[in-house]
PDB file of N, CA and C in Angstrom:
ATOM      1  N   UNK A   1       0.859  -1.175   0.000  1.00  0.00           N
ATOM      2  CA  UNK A   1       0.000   0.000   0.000  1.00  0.00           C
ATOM      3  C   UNK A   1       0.900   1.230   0.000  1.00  0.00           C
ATOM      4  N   UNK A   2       0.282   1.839  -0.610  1.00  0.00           N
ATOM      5  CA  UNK A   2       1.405   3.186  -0.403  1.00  0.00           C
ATOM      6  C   UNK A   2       1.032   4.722   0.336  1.00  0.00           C
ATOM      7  N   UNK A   3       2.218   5.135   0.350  1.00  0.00           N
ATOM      8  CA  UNK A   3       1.658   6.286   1.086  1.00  0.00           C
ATOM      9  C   UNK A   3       0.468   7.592   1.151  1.00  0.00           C
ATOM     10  N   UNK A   4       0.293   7.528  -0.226  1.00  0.00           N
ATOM     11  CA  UNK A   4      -0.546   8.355  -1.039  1.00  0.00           C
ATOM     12  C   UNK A   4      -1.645   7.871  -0.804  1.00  0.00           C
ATOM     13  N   UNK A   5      -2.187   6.851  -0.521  1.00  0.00           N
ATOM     14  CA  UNK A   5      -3.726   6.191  -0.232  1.00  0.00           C
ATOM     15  C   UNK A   5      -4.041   6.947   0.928  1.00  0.00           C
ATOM     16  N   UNK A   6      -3.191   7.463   1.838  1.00  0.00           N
ATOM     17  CA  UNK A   6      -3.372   7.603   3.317  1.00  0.00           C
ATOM     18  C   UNK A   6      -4.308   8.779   2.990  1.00  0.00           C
ATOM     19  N   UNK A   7      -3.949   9.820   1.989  1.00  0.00           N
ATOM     20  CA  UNK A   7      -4.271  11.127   1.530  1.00  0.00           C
ATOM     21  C   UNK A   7      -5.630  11.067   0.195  1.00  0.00           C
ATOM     22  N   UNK A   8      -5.537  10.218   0.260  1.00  0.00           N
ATOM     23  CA  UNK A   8      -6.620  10.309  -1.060  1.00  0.00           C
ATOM     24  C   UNK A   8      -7.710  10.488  -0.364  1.00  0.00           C
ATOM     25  N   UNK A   9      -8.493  11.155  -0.638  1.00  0.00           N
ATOM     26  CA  UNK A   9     -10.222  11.181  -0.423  1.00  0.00           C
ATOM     27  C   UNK A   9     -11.476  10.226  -1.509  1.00  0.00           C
ATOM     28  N   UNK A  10     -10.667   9.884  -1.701  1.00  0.00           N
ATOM     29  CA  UNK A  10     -11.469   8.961  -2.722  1.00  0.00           C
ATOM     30  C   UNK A  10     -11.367   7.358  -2.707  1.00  0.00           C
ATOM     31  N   UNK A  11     -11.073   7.062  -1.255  1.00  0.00           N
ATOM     32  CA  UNK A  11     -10.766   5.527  -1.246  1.00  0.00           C
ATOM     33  C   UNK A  11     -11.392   5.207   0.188  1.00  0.00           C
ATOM     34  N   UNK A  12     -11.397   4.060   0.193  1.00  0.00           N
ATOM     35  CA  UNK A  12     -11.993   3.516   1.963  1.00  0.00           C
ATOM     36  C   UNK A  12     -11.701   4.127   2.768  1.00  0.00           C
ATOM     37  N   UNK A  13     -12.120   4.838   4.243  1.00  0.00           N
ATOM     38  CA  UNK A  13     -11.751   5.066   5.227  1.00  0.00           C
ATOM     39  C   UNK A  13     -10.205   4.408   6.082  1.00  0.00           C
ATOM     40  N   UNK A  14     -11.075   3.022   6.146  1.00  0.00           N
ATOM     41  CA  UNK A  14     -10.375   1.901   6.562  1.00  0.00           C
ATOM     42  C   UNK A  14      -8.650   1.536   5.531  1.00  0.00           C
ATOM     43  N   UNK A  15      -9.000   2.217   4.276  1.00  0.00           N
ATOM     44  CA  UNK A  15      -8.158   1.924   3.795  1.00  0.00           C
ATOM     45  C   UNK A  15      -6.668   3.110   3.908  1.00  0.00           C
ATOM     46  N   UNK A  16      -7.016   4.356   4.120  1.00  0.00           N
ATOM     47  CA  UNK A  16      -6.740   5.421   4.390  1.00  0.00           C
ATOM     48  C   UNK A  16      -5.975   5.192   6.111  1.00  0.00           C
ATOM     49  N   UNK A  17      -6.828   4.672   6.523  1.00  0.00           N
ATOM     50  CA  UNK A  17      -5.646   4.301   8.009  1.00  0.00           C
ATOM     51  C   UNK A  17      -5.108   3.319   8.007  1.00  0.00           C
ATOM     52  N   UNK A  18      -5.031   2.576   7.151  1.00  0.00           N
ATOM     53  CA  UNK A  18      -4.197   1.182   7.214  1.00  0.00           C
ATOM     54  C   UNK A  18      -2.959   1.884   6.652  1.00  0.00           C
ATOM     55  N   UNK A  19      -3.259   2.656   5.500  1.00  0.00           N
ATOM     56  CA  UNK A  19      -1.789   3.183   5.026  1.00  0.00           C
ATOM     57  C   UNK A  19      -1.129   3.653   6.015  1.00  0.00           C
ATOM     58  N   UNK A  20      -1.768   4.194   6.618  1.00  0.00           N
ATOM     59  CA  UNK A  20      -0.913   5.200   7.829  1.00  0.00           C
ATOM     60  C   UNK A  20      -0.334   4.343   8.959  1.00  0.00           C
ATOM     61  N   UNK A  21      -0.378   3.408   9.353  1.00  0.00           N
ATOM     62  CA  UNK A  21      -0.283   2.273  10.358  1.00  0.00           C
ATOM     63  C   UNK A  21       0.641   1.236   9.802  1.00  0.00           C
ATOM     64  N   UNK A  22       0.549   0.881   8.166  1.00  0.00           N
ATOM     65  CA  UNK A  22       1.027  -0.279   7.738  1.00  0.00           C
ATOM     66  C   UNK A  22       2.876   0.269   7.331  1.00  0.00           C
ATOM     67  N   UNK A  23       3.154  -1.301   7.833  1.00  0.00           N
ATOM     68  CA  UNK A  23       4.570  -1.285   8.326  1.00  0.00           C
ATOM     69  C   UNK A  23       4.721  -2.749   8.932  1.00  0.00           C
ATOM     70  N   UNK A  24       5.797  -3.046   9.173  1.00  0.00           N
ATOM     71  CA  UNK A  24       6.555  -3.911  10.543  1.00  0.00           C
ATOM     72  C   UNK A  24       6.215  -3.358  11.958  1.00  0.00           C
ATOM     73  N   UNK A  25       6.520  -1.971  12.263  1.00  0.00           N
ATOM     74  CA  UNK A  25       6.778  -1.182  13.241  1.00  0.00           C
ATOM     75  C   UNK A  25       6.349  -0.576  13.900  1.00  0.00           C
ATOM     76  N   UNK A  26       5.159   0.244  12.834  1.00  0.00           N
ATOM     77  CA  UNK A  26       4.313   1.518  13.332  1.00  0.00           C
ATOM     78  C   UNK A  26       3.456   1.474  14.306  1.00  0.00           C
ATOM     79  N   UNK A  27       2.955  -0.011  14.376  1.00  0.00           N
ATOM     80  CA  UNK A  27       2.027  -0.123  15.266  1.00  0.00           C
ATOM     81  C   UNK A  27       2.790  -0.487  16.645  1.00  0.00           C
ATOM     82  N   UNK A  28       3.681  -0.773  16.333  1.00  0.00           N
ATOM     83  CA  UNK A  28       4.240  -1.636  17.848  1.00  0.00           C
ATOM     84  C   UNK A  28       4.968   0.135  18.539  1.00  0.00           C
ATOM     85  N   UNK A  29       5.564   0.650  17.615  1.00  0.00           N
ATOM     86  CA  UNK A  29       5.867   2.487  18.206  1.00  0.00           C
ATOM     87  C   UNK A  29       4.815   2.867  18.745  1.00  0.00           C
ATOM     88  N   UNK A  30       3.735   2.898  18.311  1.00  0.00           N
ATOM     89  CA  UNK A  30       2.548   3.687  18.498  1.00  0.00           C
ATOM     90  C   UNK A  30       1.593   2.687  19.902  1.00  0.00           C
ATOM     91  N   UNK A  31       2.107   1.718  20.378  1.00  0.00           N
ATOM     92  CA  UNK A  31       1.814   0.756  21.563  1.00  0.00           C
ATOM     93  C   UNK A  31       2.668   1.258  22.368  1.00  0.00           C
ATOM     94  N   UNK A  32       4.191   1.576  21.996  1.00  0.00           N
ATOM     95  CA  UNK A  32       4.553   1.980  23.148  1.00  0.00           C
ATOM     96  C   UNK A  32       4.813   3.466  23.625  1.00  0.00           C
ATOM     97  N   UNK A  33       4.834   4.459  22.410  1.00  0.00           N
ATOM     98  CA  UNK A  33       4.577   5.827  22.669  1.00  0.00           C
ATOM     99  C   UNK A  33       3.247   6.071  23.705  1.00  0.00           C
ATOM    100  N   UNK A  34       2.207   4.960  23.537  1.00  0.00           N
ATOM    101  CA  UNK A  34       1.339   5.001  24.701  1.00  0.00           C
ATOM    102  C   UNK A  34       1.738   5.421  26.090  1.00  0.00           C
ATOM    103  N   UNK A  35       2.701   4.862  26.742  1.00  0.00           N
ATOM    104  CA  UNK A  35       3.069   4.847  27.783  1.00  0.00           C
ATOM    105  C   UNK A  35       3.882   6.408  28.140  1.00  0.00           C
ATOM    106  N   UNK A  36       4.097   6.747  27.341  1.00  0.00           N
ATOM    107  CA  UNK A  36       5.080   8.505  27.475  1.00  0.00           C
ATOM    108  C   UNK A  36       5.662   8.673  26.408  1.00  0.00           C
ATOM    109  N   UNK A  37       6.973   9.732  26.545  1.00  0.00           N
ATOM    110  CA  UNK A  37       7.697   9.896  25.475  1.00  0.00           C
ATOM    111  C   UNK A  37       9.137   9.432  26.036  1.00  0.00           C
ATOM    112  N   UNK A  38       9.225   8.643  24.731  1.00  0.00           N
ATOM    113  CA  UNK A  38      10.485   8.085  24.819  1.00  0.00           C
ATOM    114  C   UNK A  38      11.210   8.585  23.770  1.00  0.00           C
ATOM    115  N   UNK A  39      12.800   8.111  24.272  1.00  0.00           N
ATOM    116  CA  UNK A  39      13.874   8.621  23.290  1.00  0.00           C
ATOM    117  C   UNK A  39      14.250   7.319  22.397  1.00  0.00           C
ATOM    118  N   UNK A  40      14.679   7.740  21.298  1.00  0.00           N
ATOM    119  CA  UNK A  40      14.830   6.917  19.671  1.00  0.00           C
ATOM    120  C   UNK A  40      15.686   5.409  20.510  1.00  0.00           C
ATOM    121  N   UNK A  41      16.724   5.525  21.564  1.00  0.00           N
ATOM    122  CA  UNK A  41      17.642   4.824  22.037  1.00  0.00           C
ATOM    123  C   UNK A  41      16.630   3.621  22.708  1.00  0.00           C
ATOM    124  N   UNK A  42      15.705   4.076  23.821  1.00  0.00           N
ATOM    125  CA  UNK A  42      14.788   3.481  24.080  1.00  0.00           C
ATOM    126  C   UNK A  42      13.658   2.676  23.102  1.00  0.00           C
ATOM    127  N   UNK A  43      13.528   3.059  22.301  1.00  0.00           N
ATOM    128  CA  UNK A  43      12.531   2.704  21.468  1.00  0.00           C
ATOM    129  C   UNK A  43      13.453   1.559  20.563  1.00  0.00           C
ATOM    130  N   UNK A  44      14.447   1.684  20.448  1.00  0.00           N
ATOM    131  CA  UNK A  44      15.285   0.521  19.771  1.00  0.00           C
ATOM    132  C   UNK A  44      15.545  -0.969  20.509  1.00  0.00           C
ATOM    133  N   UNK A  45      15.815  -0.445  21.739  1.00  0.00           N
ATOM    134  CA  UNK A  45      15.632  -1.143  22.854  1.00  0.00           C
ATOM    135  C   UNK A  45      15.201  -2.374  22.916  1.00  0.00           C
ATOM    136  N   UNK A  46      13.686  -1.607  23.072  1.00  0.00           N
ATOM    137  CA  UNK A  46      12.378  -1.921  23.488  1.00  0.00           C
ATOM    138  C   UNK A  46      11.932  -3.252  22.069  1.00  0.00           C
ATOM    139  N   UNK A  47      12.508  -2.850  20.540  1.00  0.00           N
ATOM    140  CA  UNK A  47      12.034  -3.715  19.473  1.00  0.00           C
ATOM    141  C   UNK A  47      13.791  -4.298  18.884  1.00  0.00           C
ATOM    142  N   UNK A  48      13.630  -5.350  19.511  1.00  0.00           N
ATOM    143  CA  UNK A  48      14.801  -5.999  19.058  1.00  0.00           C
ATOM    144  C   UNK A  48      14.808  -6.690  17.208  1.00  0.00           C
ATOM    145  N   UNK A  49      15.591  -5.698  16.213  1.00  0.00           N
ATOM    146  CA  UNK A  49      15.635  -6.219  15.489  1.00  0.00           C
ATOM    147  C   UNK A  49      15.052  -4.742  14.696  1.00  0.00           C
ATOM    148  N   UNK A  50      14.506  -3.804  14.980  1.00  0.00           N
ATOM    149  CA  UNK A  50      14.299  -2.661  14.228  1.00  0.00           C
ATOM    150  C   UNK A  50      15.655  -1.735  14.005  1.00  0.00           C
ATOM    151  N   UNK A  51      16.327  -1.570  13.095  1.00  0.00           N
ATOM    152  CA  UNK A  51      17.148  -0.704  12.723  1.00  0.00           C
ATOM    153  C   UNK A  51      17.103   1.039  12.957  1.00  0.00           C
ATOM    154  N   UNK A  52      18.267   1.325  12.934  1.00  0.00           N
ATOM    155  CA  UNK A  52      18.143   2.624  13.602  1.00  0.00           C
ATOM    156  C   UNK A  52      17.851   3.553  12.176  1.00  0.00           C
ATOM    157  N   UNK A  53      17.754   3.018  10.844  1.00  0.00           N
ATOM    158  CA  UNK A  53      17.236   3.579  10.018  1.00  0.00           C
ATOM    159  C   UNK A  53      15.764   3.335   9.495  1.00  0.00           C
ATOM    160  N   UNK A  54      15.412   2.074   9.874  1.00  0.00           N
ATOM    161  CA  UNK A  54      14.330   1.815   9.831  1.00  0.00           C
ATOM    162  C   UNK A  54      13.107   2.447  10.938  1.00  0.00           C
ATOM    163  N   UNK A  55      13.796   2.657  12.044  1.00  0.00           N
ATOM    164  CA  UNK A  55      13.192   3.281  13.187  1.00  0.00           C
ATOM    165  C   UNK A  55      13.218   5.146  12.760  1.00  0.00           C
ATOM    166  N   UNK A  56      14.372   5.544  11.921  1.00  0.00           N
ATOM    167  CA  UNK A  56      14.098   6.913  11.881  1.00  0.00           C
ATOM    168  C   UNK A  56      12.726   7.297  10.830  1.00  0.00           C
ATOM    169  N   UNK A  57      13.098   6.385   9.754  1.00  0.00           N
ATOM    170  CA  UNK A  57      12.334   5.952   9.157  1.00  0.00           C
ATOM    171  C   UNK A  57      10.445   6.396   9.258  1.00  0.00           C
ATOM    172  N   UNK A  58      10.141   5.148  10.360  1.00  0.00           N
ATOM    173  CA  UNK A  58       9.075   4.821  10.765  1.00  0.00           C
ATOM    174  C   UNK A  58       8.733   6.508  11.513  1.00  0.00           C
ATOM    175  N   UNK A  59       9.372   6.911  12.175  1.00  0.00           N
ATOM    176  CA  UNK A  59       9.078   8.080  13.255  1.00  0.00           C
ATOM    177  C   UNK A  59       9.015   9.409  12.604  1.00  0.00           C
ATOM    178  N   UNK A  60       9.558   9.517  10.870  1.00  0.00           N
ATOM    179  CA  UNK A  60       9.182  10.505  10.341  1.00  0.00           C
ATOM    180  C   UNK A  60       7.958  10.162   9.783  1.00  0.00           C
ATOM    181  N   UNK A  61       7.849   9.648   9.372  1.00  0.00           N
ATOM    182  CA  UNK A  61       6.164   9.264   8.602  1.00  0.00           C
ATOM    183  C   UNK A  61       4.986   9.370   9.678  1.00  0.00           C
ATOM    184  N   UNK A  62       5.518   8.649  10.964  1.00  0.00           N
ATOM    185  CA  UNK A  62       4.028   8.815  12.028  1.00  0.00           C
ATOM    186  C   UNK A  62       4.159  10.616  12.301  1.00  0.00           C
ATOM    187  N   UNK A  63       5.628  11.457  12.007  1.00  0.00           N
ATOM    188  CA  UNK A  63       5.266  12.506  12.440  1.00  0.00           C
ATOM    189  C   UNK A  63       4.705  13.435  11.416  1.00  0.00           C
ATOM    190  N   UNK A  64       5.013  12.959  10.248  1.00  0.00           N
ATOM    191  CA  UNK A  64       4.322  13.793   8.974  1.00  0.00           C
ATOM    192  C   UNK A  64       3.207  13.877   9.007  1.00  0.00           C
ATOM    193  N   UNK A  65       2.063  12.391   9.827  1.00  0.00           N
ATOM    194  CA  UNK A  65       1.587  12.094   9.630  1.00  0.00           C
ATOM    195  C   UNK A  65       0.757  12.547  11.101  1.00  0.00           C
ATOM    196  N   UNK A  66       1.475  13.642  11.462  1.00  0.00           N
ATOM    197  CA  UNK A  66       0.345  13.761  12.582  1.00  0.00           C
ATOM    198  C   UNK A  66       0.004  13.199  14.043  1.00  0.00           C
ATOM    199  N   UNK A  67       0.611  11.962  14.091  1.00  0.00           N
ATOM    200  CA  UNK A  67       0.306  11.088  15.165  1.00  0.00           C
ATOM    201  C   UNK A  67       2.046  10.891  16.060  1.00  0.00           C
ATOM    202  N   UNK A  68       2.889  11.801  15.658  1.00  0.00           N
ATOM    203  CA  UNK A  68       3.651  11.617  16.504  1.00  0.00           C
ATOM    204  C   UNK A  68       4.278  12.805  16.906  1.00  0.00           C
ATOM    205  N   UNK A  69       4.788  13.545  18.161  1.00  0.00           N
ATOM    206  CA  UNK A  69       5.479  14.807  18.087  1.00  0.00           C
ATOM    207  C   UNK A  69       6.967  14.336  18.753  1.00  0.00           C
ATOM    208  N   UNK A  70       8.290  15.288  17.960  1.00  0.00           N
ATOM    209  CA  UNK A  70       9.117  15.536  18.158  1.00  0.00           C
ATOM    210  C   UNK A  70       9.828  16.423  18.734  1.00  0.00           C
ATOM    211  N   UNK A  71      10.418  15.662  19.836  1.00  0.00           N
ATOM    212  CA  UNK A  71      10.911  17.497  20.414  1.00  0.00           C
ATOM    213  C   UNK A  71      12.276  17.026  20.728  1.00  0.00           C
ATOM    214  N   UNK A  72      13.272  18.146  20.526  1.00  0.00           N
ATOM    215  CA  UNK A  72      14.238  18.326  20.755  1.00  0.00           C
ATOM    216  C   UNK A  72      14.701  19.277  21.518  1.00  0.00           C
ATOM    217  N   UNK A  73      15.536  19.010  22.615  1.00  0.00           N
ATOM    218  CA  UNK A  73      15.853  19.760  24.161  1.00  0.00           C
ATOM    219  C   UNK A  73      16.954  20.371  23.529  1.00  0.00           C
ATOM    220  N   UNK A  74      16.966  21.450  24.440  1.00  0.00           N
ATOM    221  CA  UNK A  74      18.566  21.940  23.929  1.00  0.00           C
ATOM    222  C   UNK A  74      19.639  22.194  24.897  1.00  0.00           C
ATOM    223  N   UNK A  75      20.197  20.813  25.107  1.00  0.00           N
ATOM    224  CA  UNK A  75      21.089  20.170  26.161  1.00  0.00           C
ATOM    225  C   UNK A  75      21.927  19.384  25.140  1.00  0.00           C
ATOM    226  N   UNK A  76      23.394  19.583  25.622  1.00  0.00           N
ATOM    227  CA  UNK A  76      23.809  18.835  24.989  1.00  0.00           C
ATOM    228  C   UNK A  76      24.863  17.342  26.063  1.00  0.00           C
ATOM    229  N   UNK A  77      24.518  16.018  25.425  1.00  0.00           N
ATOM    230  CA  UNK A  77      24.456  16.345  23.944  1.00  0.00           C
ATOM    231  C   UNK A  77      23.385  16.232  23.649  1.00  0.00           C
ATOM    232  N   UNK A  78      22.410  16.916  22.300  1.00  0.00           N
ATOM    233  CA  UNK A  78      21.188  17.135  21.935  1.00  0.00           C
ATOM    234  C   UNK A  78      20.163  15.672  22.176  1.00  0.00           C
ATOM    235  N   UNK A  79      19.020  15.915  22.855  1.00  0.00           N
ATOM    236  CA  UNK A  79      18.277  14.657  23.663  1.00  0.00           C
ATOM    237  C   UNK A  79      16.955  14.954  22.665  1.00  0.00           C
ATOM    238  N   UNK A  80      16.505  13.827  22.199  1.00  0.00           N
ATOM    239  CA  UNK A  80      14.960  13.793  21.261  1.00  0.00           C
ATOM    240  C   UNK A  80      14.244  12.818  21.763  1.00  0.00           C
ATOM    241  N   UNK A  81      13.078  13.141  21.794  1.00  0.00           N
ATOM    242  CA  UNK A  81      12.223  12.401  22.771  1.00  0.00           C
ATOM    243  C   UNK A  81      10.746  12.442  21.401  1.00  0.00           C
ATOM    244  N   UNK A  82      10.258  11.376  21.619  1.00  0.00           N
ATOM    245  CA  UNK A  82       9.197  11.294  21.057  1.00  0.00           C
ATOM    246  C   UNK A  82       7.642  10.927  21.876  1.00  0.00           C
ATOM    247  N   UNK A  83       7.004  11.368  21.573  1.00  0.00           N
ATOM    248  CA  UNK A  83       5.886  11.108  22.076  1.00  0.00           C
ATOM    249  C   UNK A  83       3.910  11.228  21.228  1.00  0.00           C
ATOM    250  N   UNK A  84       2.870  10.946  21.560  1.00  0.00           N
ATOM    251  CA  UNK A  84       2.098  10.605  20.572  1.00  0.00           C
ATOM    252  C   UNK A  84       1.326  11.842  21.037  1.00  0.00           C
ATOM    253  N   UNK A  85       0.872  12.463  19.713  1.00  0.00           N
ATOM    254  CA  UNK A  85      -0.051  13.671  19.522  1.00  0.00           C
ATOM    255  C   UNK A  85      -1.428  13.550  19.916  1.00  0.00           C
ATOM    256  N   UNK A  86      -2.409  14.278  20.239  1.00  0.00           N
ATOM    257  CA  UNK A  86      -3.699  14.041  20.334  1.00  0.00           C
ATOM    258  C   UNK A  86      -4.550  13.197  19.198  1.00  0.00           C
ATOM    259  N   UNK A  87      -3.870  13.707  18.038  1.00  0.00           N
ATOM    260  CA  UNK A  87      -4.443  12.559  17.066  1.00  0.00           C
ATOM    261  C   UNK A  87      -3.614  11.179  17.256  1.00  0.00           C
ATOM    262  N   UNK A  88      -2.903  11.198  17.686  1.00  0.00           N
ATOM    263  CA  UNK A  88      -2.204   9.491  17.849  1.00  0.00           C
ATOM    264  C   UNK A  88      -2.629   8.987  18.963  1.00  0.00           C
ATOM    265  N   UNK A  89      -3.264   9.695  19.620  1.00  0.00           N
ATOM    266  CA  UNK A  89      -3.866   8.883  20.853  1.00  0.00           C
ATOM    267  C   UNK A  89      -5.241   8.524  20.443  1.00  0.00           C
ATOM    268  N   UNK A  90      -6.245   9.519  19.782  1.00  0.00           N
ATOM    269  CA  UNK A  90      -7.157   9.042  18.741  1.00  0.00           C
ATOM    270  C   UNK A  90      -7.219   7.527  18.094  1.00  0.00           C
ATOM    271  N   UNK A  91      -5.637   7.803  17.506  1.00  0.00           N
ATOM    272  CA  UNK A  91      -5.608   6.422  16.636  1.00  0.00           C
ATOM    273  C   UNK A  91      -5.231   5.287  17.339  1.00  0.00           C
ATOM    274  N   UNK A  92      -4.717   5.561  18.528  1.00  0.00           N
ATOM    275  CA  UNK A  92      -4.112   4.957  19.439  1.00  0.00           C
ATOM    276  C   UNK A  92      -5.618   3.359  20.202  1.00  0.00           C
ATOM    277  N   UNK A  93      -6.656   4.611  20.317  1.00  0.00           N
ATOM    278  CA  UNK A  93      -7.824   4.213  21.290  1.00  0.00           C
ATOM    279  C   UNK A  93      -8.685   3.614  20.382  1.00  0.00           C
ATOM    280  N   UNK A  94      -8.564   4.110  18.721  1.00  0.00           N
ATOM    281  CA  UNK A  94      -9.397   3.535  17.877  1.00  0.00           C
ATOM    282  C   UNK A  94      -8.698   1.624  17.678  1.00  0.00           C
ATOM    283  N   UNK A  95      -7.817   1.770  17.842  1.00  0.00           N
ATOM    284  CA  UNK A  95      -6.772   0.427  17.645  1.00  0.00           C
ATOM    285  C   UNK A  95      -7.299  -0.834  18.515  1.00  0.00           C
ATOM    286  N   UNK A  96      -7.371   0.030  19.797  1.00  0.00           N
ATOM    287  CA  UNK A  96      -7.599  -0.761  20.716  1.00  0.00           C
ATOM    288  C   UNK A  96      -8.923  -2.396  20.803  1.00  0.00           C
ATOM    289  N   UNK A  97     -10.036  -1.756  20.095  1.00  0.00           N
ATOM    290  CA  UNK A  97     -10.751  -3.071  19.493  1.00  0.00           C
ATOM    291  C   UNK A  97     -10.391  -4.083  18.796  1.00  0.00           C
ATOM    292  N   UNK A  98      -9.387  -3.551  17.965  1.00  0.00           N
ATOM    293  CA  UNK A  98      -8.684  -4.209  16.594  1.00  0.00           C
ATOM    294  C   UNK A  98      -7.967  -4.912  17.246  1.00  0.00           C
ATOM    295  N   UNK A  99      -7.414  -4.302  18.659  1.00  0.00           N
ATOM    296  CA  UNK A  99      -6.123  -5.362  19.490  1.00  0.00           C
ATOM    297  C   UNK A  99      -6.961  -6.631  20.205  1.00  0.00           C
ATOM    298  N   UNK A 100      -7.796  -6.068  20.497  1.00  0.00           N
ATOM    299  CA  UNK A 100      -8.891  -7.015  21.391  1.00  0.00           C
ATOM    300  C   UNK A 100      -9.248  -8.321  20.752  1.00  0.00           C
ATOM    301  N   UNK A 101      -9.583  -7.736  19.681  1.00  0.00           N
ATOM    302  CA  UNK A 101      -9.918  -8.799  18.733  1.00  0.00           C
ATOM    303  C   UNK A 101      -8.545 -10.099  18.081  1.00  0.00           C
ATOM    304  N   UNK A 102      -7.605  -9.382  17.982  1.00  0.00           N
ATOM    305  CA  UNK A 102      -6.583 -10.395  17.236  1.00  0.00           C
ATOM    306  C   UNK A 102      -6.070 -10.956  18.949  1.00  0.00           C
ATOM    307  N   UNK A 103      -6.150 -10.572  20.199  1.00  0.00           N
ATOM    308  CA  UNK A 103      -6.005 -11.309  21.326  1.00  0.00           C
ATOM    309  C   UNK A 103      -6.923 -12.600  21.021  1.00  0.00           C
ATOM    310  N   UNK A 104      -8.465 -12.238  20.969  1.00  0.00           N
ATOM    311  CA  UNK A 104      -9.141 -13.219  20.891  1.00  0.00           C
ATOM    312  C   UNK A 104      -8.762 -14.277  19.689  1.00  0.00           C
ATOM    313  N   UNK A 105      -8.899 -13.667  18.933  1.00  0.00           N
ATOM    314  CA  UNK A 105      -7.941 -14.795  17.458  1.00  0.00           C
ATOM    315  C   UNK A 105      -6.937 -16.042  18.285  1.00  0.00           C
ATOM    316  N   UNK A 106      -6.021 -15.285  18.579  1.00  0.00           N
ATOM    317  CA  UNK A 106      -4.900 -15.799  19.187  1.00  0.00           C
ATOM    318  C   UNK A 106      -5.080 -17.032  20.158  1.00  0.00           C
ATOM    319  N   UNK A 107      -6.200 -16.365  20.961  1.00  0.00           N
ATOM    320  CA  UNK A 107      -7.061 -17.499  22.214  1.00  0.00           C
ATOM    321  C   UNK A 107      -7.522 -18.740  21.141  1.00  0.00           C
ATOM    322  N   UNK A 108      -8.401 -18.189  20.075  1.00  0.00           N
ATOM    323  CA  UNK A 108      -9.261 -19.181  19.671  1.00  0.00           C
ATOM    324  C   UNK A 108      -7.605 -19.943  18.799  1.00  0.00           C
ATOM    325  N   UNK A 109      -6.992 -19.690  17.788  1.00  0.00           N
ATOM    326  CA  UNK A 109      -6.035 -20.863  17.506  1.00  0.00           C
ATOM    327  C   UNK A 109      -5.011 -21.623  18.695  1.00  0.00           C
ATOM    328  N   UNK A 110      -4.902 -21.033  19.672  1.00  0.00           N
ATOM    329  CA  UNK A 110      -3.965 -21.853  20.618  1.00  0.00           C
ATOM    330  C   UNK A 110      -4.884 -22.820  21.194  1.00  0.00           C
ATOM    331  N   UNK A 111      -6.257 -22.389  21.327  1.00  0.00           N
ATOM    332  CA  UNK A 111      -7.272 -23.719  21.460  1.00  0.00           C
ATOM    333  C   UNK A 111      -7.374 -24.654  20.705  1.00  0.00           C
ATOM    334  N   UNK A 112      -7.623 -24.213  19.577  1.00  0.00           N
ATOM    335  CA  UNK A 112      -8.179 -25.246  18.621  1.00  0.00           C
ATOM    336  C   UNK A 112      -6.460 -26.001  18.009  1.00  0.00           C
ATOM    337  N   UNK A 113      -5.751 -25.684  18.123  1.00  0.00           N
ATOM    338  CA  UNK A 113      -4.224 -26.241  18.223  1.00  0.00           C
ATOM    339  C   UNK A 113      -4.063 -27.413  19.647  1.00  0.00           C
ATOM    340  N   UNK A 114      -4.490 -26.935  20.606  1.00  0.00           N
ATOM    341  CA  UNK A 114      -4.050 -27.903  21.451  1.00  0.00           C
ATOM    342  C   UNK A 114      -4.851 -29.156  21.824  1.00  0.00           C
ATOM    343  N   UNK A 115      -6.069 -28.654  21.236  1.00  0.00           N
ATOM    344  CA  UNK A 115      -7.181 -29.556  21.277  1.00  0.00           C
ATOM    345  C   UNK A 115      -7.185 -30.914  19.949  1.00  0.00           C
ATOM    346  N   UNK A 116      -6.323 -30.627  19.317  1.00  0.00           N
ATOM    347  CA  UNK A 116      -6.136 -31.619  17.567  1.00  0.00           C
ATOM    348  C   UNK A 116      -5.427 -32.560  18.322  1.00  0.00           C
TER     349      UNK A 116
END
């Protein structure tokens, strides 16, 4: 999907936030920007196996995109902290069913797996 769907007015709703979300990453940033604002170091941390270009990556697009803010202190040496915008908490809370649901998924195949 590409980025441009996110912006079109002429396509699904649903399809319009998937662009914005779809990734490896975005969603698992945007799970843990929940909790506060964290710095890029932390957030690498936290996803073992995300690259520090792939992570800069990911954190300009959620911020182009509205759902993430950047701030930079002016201490050196220079400290950036990220954290989720009022609309990313929006998207944040809208998610939350969608999470509910693939929990339940998850329940129902580890059942029906252990039960064969």
């Amino acid at each position: 999907m590409t980025r441009g769907r996110a912006q079109d007015p002429n396509v699904c709703g649903v399809v319009a936030a998937i662009a914005v979300i779809d990734g490896k990453w975005k969603t698992a940033l945007l799970w843990l920007l929940e909790s506060g604002p964290h710095r890029p170091g932390e957030l690498r941390r936290q996803l073992p196996g995300l690259s520090e270009k792939v992570l800069t990556q990911a954190l300009r697009e959620l911020e182009a995109d509205g759902l993430v803010h950047r701030e930079v202190h002016d201490v050196l040496p220079l400290k950036t902290e990220y954290s989720l915008t009022a609309f990313g908490r929006d998207l944040s809370e809208a998610l939350a069913p969608l999470s509910d649901w693939g929990h339940r998924r998850l329940e129902k195949l580890t059942g029906t797996r252990s039960s064969s």
